[in-house]
N, C-alpha and C. Protein backbone atom coordinates (compact mmCIF):
# COMPACT_ATOMS: atom_id res chain seq x y z
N UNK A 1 11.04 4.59 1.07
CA UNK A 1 10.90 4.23 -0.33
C UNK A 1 11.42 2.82 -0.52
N UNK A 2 10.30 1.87 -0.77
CA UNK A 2 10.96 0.96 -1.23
C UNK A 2 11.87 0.57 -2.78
N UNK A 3 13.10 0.21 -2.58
CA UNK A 3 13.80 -0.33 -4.03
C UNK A 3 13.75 -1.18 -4.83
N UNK A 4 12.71 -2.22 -4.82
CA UNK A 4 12.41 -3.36 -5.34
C UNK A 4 11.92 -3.02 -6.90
N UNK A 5 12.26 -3.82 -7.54
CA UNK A 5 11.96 -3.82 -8.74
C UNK A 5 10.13 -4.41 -9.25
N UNK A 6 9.92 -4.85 -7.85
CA UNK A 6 8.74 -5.03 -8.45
C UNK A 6 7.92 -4.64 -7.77
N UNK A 7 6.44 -4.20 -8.34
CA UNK A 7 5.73 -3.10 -7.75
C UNK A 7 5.05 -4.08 -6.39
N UNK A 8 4.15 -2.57 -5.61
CA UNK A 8 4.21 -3.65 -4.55
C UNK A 8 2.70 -3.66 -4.85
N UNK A 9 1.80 -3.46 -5.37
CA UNK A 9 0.67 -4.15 -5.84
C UNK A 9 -0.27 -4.10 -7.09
N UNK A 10 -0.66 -4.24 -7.92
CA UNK A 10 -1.31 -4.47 -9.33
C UNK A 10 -1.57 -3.10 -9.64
N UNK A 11 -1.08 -2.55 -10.76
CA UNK A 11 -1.70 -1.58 -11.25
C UNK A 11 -3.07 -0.90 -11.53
N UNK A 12 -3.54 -0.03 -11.65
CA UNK A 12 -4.79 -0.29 -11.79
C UNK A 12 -5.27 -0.77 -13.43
N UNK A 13 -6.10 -1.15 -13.59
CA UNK A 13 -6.48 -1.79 -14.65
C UNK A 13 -7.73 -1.01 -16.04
N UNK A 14 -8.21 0.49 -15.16
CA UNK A 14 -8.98 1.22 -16.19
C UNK A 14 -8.50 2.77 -16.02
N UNK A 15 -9.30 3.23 -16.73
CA UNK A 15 -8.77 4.92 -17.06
C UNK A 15 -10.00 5.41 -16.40
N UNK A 16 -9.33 6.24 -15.25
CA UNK A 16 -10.36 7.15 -14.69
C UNK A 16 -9.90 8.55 -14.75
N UNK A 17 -11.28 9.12 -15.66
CA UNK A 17 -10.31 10.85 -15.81
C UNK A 17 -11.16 11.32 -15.17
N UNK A 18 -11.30 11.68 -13.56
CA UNK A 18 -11.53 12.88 -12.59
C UNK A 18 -11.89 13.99 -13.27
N UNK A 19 -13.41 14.20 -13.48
CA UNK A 19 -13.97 15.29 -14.15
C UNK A 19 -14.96 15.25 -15.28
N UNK A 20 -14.74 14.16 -15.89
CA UNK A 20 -15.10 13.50 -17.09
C UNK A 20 -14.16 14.79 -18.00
N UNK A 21 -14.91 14.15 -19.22
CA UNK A 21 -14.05 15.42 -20.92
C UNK A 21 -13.90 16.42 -20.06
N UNK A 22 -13.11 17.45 -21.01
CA UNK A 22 -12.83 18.47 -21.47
C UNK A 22 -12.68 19.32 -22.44
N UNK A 23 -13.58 20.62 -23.11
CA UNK A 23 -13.44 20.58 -24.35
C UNK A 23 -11.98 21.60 -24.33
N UNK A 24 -11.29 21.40 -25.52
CA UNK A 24 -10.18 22.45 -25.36
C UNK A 24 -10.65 23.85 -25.98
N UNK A 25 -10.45 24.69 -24.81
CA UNK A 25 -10.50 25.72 -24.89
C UNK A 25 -9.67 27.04 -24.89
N UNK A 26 -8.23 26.42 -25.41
CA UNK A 26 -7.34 27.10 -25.48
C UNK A 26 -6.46 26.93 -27.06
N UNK A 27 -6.11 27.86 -27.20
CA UNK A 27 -5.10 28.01 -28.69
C UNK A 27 -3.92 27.92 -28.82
N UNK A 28 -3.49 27.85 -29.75
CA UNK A 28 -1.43 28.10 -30.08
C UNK A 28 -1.59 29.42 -29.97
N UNK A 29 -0.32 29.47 -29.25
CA UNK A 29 0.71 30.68 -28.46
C UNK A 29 1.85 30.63 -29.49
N UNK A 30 2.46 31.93 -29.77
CA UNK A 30 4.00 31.80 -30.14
C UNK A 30 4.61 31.01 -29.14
N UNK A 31 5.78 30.51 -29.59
CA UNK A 31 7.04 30.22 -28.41
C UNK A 31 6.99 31.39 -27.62
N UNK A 32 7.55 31.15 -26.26
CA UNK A 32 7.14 32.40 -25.20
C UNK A 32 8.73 31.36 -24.03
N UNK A 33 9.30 32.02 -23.90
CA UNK A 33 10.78 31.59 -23.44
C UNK A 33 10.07 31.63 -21.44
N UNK A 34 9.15 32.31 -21.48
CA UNK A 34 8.70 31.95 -20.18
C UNK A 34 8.21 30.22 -19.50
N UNK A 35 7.40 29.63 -20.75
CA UNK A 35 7.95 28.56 -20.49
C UNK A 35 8.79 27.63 -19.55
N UNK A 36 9.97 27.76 -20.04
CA UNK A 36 11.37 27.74 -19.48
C UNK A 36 11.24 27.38 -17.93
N UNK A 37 10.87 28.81 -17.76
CA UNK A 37 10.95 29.18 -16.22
C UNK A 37 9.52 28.90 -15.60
N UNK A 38 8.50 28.39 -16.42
CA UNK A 38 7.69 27.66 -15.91
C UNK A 38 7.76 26.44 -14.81
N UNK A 39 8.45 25.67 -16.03
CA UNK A 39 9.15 24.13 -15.75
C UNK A 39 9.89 24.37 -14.86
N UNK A 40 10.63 25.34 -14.58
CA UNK A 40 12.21 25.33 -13.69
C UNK A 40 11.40 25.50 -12.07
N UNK A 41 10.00 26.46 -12.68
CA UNK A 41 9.35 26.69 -10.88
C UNK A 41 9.03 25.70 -10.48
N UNK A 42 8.23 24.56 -11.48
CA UNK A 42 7.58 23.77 -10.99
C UNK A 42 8.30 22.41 -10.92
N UNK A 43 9.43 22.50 -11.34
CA UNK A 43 10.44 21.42 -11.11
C UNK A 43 10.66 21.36 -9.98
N UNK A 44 11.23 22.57 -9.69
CA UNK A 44 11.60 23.15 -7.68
C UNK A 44 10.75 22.12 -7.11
N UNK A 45 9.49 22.92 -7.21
CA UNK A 45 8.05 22.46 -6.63
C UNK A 45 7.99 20.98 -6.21
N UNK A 46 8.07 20.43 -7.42
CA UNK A 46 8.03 18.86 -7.50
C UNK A 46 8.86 18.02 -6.73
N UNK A 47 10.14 18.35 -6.96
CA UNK A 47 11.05 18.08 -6.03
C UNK A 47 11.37 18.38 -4.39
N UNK A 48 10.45 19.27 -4.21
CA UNK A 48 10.83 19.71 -2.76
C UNK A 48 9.29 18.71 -2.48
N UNK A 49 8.60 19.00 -2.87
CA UNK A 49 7.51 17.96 -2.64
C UNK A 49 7.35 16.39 -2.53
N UNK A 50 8.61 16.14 -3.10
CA UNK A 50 9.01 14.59 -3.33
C UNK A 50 9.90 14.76 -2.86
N UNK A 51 10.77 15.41 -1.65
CA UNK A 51 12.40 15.07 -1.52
C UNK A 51 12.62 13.49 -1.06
N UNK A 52 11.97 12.90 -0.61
CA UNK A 52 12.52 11.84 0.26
C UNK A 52 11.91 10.72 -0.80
N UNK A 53 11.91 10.99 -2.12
CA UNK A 53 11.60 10.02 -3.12
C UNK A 53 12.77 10.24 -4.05
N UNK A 54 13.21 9.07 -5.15
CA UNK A 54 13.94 9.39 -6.12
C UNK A 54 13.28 9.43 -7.01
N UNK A 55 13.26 10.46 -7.61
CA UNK A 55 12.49 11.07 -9.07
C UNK A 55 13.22 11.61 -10.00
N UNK A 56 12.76 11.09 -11.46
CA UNK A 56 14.01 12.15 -12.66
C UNK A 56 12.44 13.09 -13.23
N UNK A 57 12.91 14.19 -13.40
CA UNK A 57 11.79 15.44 -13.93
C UNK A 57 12.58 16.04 -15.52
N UNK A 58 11.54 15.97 -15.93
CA UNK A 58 12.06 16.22 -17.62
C UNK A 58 10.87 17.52 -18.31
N UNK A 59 11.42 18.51 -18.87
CA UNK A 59 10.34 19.57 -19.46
C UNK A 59 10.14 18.58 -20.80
N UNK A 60 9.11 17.87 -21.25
CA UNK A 60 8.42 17.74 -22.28
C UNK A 60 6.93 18.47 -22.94
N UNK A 61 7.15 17.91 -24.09
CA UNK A 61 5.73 18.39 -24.92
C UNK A 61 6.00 19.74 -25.39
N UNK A 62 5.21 20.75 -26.38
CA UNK A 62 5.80 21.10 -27.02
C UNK A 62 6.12 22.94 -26.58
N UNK A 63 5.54 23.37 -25.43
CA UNK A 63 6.24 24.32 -24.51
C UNK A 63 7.62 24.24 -24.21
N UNK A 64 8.48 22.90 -24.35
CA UNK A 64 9.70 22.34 -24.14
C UNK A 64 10.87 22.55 -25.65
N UNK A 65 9.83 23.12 -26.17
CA UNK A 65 10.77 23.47 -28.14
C UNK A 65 11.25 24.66 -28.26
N UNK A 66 12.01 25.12 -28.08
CA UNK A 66 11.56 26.78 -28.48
C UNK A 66 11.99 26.73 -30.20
N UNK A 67 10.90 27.86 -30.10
CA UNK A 67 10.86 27.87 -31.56
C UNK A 67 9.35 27.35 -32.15
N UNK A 68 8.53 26.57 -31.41
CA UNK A 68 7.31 25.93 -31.76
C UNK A 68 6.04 26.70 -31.12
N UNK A 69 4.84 26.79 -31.66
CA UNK A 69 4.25 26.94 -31.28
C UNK A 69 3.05 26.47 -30.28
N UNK A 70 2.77 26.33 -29.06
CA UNK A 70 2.25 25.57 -28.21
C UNK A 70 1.20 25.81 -27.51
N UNK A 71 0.36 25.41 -27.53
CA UNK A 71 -1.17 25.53 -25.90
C UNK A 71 0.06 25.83 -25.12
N UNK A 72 -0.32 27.38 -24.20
CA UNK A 72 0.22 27.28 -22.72
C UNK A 72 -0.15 26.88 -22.06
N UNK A 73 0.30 24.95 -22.13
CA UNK A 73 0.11 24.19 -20.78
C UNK A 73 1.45 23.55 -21.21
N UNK A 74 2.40 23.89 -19.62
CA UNK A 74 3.41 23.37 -19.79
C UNK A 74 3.60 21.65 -19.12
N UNK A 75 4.26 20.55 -19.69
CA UNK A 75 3.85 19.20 -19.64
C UNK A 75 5.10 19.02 -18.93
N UNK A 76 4.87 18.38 -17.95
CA UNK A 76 6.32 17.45 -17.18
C UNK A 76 6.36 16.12 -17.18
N UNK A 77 7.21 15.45 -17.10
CA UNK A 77 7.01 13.78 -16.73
C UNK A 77 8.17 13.90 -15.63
N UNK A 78 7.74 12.86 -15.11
CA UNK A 78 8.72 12.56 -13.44
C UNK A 78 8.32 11.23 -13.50
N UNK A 79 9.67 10.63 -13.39
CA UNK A 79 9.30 9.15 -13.06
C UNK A 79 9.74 8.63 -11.71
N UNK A 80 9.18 7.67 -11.52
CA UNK A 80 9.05 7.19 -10.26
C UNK A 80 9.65 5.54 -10.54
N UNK A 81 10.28 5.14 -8.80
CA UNK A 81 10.39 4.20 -8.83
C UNK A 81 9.49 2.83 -9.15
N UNK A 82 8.20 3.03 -8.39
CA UNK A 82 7.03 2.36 -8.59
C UNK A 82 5.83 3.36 -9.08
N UNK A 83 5.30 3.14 -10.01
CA UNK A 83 4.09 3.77 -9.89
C UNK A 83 2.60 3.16 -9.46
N UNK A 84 2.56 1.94 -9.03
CA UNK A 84 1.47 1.65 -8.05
C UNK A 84 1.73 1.76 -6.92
N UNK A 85 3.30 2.65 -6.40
CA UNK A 85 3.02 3.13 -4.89
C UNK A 85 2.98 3.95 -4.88
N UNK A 86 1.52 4.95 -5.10
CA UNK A 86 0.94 5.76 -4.81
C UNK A 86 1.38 6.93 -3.39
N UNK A 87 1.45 5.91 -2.47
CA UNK A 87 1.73 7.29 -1.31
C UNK A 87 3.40 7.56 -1.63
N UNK A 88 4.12 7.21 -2.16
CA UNK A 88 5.05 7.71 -2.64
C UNK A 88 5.53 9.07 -2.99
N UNK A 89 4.42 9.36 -3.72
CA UNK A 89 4.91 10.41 -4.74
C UNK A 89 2.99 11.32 -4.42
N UNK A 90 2.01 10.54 -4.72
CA UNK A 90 1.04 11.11 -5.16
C UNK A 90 0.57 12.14 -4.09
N UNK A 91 0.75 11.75 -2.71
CA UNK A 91 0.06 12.49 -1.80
C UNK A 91 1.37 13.97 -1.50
N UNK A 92 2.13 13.34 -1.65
CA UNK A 92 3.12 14.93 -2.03
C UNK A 92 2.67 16.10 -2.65
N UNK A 93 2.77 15.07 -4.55
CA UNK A 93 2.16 16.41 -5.32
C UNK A 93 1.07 17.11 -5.06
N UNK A 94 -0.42 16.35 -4.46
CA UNK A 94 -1.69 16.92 -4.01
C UNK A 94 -1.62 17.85 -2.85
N UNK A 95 -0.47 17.24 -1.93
CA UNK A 95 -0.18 18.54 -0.73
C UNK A 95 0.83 19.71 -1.14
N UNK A 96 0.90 19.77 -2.29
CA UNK A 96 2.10 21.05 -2.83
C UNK A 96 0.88 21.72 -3.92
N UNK A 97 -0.28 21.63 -4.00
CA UNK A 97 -1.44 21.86 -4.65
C UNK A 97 -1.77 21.03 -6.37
N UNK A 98 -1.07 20.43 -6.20
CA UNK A 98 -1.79 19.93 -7.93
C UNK A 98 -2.95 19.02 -7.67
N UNK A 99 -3.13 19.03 -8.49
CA UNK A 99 -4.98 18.09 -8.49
C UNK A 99 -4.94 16.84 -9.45
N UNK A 100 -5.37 15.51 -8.72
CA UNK A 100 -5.15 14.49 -9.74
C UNK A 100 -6.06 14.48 -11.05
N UNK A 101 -5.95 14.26 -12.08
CA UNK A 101 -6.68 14.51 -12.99
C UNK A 101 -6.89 12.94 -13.60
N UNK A 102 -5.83 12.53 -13.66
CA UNK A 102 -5.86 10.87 -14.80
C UNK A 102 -5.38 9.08 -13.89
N UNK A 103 -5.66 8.92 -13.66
CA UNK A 103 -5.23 7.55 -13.43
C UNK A 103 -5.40 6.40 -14.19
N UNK A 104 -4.46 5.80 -14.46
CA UNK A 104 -5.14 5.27 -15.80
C UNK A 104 -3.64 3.74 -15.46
N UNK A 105 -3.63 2.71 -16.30
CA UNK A 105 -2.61 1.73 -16.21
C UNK A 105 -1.18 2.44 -16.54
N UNK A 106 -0.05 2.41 -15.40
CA UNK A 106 1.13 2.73 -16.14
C UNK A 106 1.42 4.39 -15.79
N UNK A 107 0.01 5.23 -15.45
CA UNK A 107 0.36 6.60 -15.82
C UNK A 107 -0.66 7.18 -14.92
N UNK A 108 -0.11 8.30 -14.11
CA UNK A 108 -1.03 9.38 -13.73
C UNK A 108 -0.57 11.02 -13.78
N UNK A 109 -1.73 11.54 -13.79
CA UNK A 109 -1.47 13.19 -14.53
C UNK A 109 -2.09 13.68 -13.31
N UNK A 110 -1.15 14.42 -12.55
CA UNK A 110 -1.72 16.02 -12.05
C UNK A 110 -1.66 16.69 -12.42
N UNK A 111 -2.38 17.54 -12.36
CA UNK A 111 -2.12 19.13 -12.96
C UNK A 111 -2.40 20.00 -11.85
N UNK A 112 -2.08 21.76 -12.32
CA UNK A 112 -2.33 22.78 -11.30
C UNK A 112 -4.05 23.50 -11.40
N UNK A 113 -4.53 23.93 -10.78
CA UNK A 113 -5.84 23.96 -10.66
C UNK A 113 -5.97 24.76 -11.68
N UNK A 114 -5.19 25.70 -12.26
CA UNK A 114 -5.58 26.37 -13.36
C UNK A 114 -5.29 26.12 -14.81
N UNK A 115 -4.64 24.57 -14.35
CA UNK A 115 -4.34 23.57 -15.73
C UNK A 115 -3.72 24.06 -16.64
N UNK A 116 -2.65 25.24 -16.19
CA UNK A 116 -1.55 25.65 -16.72
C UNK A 116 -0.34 24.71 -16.69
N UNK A 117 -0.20 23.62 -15.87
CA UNK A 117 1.29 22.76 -16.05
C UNK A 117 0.27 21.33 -15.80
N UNK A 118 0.85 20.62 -16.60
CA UNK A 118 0.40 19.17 -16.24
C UNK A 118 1.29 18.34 -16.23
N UNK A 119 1.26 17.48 -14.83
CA UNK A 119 2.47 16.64 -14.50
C UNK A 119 2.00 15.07 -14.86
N UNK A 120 2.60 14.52 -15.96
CA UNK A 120 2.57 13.06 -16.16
C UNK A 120 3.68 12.09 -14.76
N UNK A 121 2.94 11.32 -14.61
CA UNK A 121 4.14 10.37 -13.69
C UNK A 121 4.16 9.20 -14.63
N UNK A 122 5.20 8.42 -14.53
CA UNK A 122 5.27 7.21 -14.99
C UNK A 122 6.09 6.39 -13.95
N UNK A 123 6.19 5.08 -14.51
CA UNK A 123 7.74 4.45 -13.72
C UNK A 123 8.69 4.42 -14.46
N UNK A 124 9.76 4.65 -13.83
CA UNK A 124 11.08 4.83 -14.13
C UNK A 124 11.63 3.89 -15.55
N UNK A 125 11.88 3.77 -16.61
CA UNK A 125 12.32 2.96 -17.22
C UNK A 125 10.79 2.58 -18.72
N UNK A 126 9.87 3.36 -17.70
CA UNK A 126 8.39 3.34 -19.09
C UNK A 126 8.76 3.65 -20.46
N UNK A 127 8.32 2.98 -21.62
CA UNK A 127 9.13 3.02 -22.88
C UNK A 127 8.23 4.84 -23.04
N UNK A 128 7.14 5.38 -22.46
CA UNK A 128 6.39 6.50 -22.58
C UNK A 128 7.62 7.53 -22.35
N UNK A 129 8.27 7.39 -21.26
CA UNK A 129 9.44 8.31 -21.14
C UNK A 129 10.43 8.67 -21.82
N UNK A 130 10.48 7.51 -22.93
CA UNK A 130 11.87 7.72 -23.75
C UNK A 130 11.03 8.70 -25.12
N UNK A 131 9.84 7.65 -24.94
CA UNK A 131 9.07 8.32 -26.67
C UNK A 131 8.85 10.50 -26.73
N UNK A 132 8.86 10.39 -24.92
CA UNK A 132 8.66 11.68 -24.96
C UNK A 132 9.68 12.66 -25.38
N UNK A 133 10.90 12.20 -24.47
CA UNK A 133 11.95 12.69 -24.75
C UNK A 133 12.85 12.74 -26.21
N UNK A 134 12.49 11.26 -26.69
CA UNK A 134 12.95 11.19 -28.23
C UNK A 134 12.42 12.57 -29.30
N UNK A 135 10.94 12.55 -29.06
CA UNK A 135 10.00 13.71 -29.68
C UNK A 135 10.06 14.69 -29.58
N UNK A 136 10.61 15.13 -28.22
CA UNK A 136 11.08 16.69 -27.98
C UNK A 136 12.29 16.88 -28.11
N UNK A 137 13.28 16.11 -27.97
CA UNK A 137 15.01 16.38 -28.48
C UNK A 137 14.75 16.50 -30.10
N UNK A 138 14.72 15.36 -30.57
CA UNK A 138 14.22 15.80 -32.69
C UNK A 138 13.71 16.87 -32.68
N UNK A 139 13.00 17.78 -32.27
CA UNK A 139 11.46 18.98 -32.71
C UNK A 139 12.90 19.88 -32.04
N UNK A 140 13.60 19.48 -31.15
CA UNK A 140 14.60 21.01 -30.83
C UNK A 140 15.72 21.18 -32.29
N UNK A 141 16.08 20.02 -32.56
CA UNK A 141 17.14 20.02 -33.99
C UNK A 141 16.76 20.10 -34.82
N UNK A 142 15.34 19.95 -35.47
CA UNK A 142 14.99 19.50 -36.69
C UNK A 142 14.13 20.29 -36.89
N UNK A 143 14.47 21.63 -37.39
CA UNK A 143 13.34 22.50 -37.98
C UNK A 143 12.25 22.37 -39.24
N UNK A 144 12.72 21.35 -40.17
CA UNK A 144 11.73 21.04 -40.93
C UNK A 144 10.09 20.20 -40.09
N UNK A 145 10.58 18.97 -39.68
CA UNK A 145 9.97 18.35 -38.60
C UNK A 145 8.81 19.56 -37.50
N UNK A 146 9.93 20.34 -36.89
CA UNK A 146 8.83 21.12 -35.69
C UNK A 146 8.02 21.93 -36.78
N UNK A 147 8.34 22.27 -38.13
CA UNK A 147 7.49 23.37 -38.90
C UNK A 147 5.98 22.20 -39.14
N UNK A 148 6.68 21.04 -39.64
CA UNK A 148 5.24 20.15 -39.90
C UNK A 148 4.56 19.99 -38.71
N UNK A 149 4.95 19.62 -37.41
CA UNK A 149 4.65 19.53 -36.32
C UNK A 149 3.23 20.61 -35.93
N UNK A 150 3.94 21.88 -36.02
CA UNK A 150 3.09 23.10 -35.70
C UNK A 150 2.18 22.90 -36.64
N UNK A 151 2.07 22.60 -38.12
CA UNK A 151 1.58 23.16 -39.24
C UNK A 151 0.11 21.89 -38.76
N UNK A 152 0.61 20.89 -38.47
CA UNK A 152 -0.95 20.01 -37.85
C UNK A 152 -1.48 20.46 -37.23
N UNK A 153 -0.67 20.99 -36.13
CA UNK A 153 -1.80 21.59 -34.39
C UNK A 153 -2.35 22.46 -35.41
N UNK A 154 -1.87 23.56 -35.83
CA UNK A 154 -2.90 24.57 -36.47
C UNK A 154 -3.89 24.34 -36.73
N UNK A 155 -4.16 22.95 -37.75
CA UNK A 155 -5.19 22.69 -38.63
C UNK A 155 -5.90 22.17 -37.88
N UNK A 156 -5.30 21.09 -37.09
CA UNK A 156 -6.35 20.37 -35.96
C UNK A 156 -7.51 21.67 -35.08
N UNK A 157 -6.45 22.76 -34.66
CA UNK A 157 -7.15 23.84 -33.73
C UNK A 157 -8.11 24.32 -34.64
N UNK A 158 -7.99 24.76 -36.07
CA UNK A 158 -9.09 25.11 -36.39
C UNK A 158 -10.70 24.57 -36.26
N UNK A 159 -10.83 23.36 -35.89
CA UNK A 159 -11.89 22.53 -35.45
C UNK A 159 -12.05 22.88 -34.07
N UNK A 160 -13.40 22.41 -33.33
CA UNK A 160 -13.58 22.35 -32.25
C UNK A 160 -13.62 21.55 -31.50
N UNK A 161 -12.85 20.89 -30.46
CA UNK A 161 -13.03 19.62 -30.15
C UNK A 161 -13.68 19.95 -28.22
N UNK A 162 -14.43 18.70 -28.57
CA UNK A 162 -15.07 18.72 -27.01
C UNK A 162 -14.63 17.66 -26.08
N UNK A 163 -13.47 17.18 -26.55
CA UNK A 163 -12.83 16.39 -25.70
C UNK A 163 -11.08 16.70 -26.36
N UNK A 164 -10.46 17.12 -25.17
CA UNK A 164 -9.32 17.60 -25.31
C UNK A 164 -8.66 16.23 -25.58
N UNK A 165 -8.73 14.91 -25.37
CA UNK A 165 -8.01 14.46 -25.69
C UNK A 165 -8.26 13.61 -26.84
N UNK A 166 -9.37 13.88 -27.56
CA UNK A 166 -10.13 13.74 -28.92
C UNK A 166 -8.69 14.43 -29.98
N UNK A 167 -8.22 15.89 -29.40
CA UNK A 167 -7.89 16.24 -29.76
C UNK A 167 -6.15 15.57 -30.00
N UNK A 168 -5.83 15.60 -28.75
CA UNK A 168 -4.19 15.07 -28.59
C UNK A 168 -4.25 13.54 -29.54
N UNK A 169 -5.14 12.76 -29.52
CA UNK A 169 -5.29 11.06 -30.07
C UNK A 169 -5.12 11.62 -31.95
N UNK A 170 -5.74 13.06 -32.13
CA UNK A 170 -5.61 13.33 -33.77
C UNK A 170 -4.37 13.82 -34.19
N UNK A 171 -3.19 14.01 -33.10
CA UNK A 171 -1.90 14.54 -34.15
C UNK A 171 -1.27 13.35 -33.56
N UNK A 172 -1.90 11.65 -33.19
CA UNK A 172 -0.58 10.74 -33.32
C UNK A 172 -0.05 10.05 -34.63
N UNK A 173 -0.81 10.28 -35.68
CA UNK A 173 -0.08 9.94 -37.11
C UNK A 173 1.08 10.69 -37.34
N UNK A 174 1.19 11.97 -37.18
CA UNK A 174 1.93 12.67 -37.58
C UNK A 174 3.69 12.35 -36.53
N UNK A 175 3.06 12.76 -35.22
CA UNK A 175 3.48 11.83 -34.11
C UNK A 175 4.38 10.96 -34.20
N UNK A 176 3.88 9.62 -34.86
CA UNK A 176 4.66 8.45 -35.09
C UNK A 176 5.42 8.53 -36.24
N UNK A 177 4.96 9.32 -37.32
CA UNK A 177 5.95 9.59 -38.39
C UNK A 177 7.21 10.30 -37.86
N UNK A 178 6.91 11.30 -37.09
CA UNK A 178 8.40 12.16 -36.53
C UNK A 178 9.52 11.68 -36.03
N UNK A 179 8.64 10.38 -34.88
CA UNK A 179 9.61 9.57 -34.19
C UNK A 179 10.02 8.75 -34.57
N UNK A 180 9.28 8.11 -35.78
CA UNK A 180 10.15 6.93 -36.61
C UNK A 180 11.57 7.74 -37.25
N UNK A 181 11.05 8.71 -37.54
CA UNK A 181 12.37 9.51 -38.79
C UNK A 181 13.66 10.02 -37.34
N UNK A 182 13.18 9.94 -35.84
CA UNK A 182 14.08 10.75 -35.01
C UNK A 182 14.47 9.51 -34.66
N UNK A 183 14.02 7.84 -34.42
CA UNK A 183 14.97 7.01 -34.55
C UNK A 183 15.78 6.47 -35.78
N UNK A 184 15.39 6.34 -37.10
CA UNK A 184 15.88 6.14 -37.54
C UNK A 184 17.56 7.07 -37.85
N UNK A 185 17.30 8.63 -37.04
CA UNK A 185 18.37 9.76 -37.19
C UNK A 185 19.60 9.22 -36.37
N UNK A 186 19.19 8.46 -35.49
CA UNK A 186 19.92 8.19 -34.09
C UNK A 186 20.80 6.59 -34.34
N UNK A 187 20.19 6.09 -35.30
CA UNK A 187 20.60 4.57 -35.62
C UNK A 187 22.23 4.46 -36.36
């Protein structure tokens, strides 16, 4: 593993999502405390798969609330020292079975073939990592917040969307309102 602060070659520069769309075809779940022990298997996982890398693994998104209601797909982020060094980290997760799904500038997503857990990578220090974590620490304290939170997905789910992430791009108003009010809580 190299330690250098700077990557060792150009990021990539477009979004390739492996598969093309997806329509979402799944609903809100109660909170389900299994969850939990989702993340905790696939944390293992991740880590024994990456041992000889330094990685931080975090349960985000909203399987990570209890108390909220969520799509059972549980979301991880793991950051990495570099994320344009690829054999780092990437050929690990694909040999412990996840499947690359996203490559895109800054960010790639595996997931498990049955697209029950999806693993975001970033690099270490990505302002994406903090926004995640900011969003899911507020939604654990702030029950007014996670009630509005849920009360969008609902409405959004009642529609049909044929691109799942048609879908995720329609609750970032709400999104950015939460996290403005969870920094301004913290100030």
């Amino acid at each position: 593993m190299m330690n250098s602060s700077r990557p060792r070659r150009p990021d990539v520069t477009t979004v390739e999502i492996i598969g093309g769309p997806e329509a979402l075809d799944v609903g809100l779940g109660s909170y389900d405390a299994r969850w939990a022990e989702v993340y905790l298997h696939h944390r293992r996982r991740i880590l024994d798969a990456l041992a000889a890398v330094d990685v931080d693994v975090e349960h985000i998104g909203s399987t990570s609330v209890p108390g909220l209601a969520a799509k059972p797909i549980v979301d991880i982020v793991v950051a990495v020292a570099d994320i344009t060094a690829e054999e780092d980290y990437l050929d690990g997760l694909l040999a412990a079975g996840y499947e690359l799904r996203v490559r895109e500038p800054g960010h790639r997503l595996v997931r498990t073939p049955t697209r029950d857990v999806h693993v975001h990578v970033y690099e270490r220090g990505d302002a994406a990592v903090h926004e995640y974590l900011l969003f899911r620490d507020h939604l654990r304290t702030n029950a007014d917040d996670r009630a509005l939170y849920e009360s969008v997905k609902r409405g959004l789910l009642s529609r049909q969307w044929n691109d799942m992430n048609d879908y995720a791009d329609a609750k970032n108003d709400v999104i950015f309102a939460i996290k403005a009010r969870a920094r301004a809580s913290h100030q």
